[in-house]
ModelCIF file with pLDDT and N, C-alpha, C, O atoms, coordinates in Angstrom:
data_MODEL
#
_entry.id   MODEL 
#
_entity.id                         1 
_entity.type                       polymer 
_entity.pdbx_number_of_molecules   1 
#
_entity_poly.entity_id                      1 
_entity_poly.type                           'polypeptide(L)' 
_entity_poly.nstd_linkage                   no 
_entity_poly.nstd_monomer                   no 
_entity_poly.pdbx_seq_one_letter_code       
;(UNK)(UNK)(UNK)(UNK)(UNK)(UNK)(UNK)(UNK)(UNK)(UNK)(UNK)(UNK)(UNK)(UNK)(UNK)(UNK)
(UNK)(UNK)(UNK)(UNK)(UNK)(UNK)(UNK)(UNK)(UNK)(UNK)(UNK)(UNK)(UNK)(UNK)(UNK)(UNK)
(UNK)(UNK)(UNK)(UNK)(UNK)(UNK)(UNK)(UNK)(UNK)
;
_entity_poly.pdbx_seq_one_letter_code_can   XXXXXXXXXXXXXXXXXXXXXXXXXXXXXXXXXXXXXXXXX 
_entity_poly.pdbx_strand_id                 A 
#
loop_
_entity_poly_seq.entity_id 
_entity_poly_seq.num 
_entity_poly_seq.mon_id 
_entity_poly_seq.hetero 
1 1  UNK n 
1 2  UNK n 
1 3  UNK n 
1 4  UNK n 
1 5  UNK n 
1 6  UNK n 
1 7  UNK n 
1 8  UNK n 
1 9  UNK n 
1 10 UNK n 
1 11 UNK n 
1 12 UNK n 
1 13 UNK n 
1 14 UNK n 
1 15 UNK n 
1 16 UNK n 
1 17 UNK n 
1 18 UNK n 
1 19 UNK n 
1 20 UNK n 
1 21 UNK n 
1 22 UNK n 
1 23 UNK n 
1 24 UNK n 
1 25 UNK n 
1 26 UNK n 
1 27 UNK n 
1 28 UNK n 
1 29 UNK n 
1 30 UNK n 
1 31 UNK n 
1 32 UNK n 
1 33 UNK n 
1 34 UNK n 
1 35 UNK n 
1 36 UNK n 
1 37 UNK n 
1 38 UNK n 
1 39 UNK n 
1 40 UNK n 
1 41 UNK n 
#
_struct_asym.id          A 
_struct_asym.entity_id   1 
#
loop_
_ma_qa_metric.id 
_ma_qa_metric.mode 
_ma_qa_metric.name 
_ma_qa_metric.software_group_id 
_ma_qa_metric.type 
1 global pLDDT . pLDDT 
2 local  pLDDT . pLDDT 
#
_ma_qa_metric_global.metric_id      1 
_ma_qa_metric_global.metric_value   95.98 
_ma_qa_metric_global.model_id       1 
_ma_qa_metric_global.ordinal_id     1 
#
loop_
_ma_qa_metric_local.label_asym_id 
_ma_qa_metric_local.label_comp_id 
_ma_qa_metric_local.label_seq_id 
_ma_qa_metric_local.metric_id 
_ma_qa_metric_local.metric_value 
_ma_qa_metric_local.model_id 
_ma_qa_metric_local.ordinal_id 
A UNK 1  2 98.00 1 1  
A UNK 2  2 98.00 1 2  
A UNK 3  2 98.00 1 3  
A UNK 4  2 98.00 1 4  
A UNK 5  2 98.00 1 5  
A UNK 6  2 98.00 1 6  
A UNK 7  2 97.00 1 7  
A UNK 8  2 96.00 1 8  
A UNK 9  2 95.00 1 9  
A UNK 10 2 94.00 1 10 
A UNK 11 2 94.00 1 11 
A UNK 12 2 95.00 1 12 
A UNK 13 2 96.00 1 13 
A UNK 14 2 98.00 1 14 
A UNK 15 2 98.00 1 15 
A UNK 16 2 98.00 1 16 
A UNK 17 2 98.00 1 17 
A UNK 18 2 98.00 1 18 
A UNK 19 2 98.00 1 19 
A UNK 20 2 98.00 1 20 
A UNK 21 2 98.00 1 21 
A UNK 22 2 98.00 1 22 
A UNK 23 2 97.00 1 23 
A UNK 24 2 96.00 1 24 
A UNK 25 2 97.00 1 25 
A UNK 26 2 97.00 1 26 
A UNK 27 2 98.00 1 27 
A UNK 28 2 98.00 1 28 
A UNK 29 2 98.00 1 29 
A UNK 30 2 98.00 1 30 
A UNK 31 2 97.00 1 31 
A UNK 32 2 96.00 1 32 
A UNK 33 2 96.00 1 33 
A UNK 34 2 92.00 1 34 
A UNK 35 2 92.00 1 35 
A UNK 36 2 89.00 1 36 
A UNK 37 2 90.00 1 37 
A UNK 38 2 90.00 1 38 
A UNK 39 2 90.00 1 39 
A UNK 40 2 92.00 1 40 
A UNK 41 2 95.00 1 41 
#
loop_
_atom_site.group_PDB 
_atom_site.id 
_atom_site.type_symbol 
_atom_site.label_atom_id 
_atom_site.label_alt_id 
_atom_site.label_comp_id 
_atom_site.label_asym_id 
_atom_site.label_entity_id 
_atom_site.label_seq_id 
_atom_site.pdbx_PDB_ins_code 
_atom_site.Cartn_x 
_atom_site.Cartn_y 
_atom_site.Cartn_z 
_atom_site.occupancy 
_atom_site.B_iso_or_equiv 
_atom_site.pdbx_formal_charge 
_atom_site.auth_seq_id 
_atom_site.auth_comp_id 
_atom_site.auth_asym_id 
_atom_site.auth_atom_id 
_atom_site.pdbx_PDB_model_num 
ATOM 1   N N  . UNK A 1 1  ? 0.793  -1.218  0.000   1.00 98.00 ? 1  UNK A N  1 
ATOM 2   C CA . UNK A 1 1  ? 0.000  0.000   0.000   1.00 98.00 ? 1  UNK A CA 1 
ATOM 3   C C  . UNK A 1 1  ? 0.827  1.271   0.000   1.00 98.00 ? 1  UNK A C  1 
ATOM 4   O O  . UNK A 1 1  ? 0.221  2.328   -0.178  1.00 98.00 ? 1  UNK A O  1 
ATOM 5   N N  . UNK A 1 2  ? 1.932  1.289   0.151   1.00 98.00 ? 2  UNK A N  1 
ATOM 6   C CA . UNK A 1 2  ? 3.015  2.527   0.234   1.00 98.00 ? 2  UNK A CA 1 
ATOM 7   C C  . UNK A 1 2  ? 3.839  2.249   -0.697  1.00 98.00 ? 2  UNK A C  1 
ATOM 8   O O  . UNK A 1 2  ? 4.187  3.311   -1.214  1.00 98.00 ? 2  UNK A O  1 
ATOM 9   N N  . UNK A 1 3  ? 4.598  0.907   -1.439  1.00 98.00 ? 3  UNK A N  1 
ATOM 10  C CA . UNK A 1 3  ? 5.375  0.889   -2.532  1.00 98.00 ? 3  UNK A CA 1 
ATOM 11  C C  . UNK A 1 3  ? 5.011  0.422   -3.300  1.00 98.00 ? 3  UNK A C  1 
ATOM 12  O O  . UNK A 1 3  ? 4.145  -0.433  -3.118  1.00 98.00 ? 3  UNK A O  1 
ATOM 13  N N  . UNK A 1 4  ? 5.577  0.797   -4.882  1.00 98.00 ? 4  UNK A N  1 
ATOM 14  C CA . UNK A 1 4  ? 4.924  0.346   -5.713  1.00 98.00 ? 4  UNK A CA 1 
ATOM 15  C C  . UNK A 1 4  ? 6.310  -0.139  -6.641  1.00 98.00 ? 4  UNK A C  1 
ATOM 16  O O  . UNK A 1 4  ? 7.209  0.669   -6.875  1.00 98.00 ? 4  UNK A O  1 
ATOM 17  N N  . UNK A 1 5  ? 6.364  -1.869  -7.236  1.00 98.00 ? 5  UNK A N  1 
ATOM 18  C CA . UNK A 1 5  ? 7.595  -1.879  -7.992  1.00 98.00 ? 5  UNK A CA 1 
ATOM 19  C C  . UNK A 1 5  ? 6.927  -1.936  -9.601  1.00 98.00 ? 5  UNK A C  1 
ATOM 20  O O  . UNK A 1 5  ? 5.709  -2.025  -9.760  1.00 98.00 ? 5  UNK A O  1 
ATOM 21  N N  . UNK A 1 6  ? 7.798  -1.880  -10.648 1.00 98.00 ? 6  UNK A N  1 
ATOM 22  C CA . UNK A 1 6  ? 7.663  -1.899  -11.725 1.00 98.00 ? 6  UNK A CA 1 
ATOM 23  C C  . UNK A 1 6  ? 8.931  -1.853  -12.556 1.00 98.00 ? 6  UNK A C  1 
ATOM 24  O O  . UNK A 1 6  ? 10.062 -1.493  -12.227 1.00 98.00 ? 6  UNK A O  1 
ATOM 25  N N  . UNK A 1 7  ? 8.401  -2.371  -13.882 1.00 97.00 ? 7  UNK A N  1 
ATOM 26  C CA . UNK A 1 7  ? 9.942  -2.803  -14.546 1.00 97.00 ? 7  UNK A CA 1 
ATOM 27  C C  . UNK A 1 7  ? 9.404  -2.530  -15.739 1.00 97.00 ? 7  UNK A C  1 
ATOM 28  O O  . UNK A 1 7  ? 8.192  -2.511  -15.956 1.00 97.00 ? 7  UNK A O  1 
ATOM 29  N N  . UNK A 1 8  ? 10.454 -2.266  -16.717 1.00 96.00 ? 8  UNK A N  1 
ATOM 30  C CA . UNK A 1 8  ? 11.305 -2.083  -18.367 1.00 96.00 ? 8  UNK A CA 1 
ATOM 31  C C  . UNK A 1 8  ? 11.377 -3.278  -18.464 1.00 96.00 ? 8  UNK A C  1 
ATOM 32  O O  . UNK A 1 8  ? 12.167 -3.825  -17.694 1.00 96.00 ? 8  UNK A O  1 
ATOM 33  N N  . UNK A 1 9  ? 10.684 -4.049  -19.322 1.00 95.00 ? 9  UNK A N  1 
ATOM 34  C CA . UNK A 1 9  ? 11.542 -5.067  -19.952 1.00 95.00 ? 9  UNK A CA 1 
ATOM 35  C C  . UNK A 1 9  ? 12.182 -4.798  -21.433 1.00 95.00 ? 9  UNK A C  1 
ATOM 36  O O  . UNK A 1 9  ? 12.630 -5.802  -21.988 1.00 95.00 ? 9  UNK A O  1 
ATOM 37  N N  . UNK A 1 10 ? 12.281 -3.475  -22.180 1.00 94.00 ? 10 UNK A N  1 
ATOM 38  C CA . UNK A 1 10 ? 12.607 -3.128  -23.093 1.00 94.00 ? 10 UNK A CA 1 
ATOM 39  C C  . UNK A 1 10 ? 14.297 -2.474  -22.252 1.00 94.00 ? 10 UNK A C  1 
ATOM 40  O O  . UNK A 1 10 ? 15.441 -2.750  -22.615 1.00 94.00 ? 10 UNK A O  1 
ATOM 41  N N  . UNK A 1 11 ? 13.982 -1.811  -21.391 1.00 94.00 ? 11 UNK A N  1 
ATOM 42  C CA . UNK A 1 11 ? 15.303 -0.857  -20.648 1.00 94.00 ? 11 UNK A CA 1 
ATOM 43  C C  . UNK A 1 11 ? 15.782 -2.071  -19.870 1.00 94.00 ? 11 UNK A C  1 
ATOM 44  O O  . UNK A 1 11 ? 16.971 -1.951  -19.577 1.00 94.00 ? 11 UNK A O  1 
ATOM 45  N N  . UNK A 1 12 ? 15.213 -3.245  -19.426 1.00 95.00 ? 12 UNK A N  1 
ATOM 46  C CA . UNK A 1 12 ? 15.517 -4.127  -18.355 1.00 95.00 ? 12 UNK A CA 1 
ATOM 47  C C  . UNK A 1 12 ? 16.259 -3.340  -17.471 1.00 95.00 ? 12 UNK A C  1 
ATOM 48  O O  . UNK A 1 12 ? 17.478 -3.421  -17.319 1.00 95.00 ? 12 UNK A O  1 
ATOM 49  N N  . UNK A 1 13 ? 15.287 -2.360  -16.725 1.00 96.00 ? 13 UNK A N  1 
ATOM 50  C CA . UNK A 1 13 ? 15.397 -1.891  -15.519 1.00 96.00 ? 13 UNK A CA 1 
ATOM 51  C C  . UNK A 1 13 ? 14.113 -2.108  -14.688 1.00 96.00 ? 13 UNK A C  1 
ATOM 52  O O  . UNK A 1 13 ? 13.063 -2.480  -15.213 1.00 96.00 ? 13 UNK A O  1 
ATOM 53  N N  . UNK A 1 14 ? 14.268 -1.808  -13.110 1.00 98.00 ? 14 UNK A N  1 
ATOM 54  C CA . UNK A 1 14 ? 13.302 -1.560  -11.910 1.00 98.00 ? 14 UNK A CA 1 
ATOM 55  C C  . UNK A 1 14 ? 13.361 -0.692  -11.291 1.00 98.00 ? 14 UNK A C  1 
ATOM 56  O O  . UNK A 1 14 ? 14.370 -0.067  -10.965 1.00 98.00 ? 14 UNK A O  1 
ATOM 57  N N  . UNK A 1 15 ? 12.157 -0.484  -10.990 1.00 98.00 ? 15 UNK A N  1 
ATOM 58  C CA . UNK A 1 15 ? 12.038 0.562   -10.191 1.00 98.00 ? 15 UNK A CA 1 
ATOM 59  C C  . UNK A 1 15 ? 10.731 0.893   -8.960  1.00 98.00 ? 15 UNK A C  1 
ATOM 60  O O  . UNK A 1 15 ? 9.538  0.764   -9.232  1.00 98.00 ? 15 UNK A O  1 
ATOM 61  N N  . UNK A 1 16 ? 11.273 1.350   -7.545  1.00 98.00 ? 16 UNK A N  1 
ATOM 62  C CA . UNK A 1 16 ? 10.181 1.026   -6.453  1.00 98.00 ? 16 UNK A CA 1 
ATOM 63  C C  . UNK A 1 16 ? 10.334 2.377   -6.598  1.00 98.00 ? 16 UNK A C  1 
ATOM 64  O O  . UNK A 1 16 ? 11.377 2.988   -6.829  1.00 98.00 ? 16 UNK A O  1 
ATOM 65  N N  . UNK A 1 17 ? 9.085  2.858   -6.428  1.00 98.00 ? 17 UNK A N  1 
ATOM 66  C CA . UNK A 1 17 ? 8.280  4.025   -5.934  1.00 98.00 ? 17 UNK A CA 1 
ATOM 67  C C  . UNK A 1 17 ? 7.794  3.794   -4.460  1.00 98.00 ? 17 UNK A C  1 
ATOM 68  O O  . UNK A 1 17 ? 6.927  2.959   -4.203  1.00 98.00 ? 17 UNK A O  1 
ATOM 69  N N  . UNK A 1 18 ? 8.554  4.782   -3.249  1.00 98.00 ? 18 UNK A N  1 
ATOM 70  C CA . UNK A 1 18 ? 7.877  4.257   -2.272  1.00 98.00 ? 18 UNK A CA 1 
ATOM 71  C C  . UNK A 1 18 ? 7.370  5.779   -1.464  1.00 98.00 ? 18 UNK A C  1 
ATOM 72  O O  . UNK A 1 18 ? 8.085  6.736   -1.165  1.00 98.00 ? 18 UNK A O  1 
ATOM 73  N N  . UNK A 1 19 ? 6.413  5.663   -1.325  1.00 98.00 ? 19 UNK A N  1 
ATOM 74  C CA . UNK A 1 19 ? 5.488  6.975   -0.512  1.00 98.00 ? 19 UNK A CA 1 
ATOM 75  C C  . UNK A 1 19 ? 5.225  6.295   0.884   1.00 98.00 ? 19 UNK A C  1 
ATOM 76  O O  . UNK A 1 19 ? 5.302  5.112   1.215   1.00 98.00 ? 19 UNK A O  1 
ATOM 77  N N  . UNK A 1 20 ? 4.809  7.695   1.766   1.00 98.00 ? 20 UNK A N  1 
ATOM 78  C CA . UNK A 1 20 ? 4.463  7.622   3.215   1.00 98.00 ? 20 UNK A CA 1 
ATOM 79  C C  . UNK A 1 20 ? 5.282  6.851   3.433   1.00 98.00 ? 20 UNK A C  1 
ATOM 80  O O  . UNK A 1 20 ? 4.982  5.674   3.635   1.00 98.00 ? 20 UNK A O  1 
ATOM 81  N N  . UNK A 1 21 ? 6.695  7.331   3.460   1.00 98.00 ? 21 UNK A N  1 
ATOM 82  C CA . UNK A 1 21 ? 7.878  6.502   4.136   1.00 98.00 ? 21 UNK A CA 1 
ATOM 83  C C  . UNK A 1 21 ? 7.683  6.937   5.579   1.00 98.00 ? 21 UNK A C  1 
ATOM 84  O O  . UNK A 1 21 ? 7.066  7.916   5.999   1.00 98.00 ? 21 UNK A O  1 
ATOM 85  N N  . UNK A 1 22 ? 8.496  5.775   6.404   1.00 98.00 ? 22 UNK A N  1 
ATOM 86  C CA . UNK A 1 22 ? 8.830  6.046   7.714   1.00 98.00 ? 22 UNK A CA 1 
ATOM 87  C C  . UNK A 1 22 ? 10.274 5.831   8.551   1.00 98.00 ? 22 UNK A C  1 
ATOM 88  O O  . UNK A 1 22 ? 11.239 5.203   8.117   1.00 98.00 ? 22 UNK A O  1 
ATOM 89  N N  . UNK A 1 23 ? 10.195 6.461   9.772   1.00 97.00 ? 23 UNK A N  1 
ATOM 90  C CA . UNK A 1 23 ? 11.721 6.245   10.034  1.00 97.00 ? 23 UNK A CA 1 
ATOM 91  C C  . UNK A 1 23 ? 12.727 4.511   10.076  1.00 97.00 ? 23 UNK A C  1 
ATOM 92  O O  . UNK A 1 23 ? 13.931 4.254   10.064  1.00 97.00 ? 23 UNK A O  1 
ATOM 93  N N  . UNK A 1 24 ? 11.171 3.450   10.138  1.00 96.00 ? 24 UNK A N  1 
ATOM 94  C CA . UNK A 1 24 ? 11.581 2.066   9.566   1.00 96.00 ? 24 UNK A CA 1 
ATOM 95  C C  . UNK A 1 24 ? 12.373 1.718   8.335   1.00 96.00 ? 24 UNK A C  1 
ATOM 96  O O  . UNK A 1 24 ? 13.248 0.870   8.161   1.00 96.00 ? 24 UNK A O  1 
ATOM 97  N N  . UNK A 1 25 ? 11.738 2.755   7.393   1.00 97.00 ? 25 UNK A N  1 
ATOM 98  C CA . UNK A 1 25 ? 12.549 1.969   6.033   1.00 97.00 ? 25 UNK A CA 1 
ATOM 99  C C  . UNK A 1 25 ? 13.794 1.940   6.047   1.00 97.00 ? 25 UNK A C  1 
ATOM 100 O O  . UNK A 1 25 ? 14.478 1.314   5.236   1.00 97.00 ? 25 UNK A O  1 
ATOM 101 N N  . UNK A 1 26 ? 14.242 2.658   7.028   1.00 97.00 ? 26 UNK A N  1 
ATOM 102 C CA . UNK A 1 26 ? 15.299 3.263   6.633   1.00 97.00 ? 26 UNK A CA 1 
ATOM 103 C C  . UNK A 1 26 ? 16.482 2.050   6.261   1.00 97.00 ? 26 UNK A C  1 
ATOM 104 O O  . UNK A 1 26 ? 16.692 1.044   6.939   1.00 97.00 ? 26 UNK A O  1 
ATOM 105 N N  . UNK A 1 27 ? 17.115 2.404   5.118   1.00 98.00 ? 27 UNK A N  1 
ATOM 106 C CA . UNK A 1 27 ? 18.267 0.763   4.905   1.00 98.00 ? 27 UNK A CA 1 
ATOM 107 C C  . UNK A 1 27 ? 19.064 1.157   4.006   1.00 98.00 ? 27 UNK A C  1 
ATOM 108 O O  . UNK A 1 27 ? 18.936 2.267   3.489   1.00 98.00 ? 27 UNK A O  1 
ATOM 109 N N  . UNK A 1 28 ? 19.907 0.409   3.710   1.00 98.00 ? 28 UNK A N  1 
ATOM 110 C CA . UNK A 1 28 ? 20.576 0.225   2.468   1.00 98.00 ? 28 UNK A CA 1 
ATOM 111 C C  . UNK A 1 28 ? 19.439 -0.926  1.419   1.00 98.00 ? 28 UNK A C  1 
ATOM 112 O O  . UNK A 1 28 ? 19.135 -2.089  1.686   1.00 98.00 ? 28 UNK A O  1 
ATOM 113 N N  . UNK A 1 29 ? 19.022 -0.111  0.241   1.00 98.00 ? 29 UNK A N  1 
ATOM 114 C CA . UNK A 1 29 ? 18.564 -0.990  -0.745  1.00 98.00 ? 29 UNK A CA 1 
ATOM 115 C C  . UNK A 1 29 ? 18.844 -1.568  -1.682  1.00 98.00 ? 29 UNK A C  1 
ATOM 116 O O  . UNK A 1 29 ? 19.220 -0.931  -2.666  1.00 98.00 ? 29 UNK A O  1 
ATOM 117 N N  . UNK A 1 30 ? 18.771 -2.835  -1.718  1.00 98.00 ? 30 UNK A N  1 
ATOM 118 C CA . UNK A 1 30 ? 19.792 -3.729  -2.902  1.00 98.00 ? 30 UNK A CA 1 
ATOM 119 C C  . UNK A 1 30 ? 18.909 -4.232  -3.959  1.00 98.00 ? 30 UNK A C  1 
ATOM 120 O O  . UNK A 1 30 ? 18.218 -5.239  -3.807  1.00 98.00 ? 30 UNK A O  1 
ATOM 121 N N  . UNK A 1 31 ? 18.936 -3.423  -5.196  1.00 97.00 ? 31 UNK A N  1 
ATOM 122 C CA . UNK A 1 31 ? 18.457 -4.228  -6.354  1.00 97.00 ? 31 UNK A CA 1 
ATOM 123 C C  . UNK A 1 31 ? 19.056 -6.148  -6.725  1.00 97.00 ? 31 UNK A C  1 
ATOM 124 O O  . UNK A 1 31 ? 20.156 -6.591  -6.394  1.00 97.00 ? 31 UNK A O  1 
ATOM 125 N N  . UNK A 1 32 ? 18.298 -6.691  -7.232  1.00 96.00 ? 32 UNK A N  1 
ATOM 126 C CA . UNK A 1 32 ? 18.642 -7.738  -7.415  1.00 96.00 ? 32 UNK A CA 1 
ATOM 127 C C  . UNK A 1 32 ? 17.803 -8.223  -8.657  1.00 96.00 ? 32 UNK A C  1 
ATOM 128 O O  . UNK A 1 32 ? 16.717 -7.789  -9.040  1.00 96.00 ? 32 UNK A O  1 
ATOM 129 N N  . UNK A 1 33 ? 18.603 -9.266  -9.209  1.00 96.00 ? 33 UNK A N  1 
ATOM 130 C CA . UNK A 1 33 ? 17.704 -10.066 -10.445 1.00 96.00 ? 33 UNK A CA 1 
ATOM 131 C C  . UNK A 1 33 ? 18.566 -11.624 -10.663 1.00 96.00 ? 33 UNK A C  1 
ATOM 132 O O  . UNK A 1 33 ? 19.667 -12.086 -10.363 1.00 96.00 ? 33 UNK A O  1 
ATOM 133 N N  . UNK A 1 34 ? 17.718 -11.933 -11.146 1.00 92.00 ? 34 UNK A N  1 
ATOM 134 C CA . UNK A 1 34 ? 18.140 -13.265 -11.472 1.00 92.00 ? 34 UNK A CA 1 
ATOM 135 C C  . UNK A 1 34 ? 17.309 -14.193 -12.397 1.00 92.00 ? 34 UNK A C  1 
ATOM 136 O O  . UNK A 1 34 ? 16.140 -14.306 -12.028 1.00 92.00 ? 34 UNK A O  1 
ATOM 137 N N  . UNK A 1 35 ? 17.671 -14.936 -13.601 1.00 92.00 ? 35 UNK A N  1 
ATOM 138 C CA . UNK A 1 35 ? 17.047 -16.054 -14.615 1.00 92.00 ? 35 UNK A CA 1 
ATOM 139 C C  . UNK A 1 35 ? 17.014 -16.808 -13.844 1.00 92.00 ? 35 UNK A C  1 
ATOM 140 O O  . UNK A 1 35 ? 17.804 -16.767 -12.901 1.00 92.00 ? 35 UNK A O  1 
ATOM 141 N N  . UNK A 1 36 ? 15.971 -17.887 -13.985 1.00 89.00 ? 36 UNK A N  1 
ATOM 142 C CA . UNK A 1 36 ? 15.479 -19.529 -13.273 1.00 89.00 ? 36 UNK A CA 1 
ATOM 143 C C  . UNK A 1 36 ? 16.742 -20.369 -13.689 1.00 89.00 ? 36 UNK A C  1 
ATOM 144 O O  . UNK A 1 36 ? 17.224 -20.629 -14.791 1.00 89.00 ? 36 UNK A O  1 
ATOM 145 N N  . UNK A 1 37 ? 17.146 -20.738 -12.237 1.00 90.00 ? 37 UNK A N  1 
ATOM 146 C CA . UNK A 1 37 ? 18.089 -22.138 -12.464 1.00 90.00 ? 37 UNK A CA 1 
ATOM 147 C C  . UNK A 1 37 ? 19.478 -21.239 -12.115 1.00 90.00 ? 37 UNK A C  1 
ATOM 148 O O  . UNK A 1 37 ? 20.438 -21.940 -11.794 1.00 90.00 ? 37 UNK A O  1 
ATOM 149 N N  . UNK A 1 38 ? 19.708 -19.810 -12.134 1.00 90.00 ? 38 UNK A N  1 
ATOM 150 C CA . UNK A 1 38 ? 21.031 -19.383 -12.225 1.00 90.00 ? 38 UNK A CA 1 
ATOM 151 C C  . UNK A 1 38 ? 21.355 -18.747 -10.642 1.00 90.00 ? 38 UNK A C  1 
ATOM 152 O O  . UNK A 1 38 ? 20.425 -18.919 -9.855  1.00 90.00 ? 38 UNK A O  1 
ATOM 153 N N  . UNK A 1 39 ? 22.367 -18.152 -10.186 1.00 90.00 ? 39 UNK A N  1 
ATOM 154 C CA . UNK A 1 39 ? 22.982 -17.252 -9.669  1.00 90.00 ? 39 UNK A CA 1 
ATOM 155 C C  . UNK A 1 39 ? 21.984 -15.922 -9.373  1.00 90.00 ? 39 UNK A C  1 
ATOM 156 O O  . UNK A 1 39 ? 21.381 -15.601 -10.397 1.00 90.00 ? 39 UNK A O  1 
ATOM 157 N N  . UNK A 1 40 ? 21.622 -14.936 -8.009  1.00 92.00 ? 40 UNK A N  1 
ATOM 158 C CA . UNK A 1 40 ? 21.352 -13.572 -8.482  1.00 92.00 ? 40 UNK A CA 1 
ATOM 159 C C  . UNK A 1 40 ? 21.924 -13.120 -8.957  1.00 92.00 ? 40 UNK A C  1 
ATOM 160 O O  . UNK A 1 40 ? 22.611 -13.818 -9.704  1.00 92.00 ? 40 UNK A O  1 
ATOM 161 N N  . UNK A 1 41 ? 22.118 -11.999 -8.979  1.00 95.00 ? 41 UNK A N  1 
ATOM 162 C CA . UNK A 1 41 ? 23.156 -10.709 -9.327  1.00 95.00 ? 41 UNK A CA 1 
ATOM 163 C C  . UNK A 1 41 ? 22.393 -9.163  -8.429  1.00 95.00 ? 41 UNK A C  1 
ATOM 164 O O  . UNK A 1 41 ? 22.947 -8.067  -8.509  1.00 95.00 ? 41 UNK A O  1 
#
């Protein structure tokens, strides 16, 4: 209800939109991806 993700599969990028943040979120945020069967990245 506060973030919203979405992706490029033409740019193969992501991206979170996050509103009504709070002093919780607070972090280091790590994109990640990964194909079935492989490694993340």
């Amino acid at each position: 209800g506060r973030f919203t993700i979405s992706r490029d599969n033409a740019k193969n990028t992501v991206s979170l939109q996050m509103n009504s943040l709070k002093p919780e979120d607070t972090a280091v945020y790590y994109c990640y991806a990964f194909r079935l069967g492989l490694p993340a990245y």
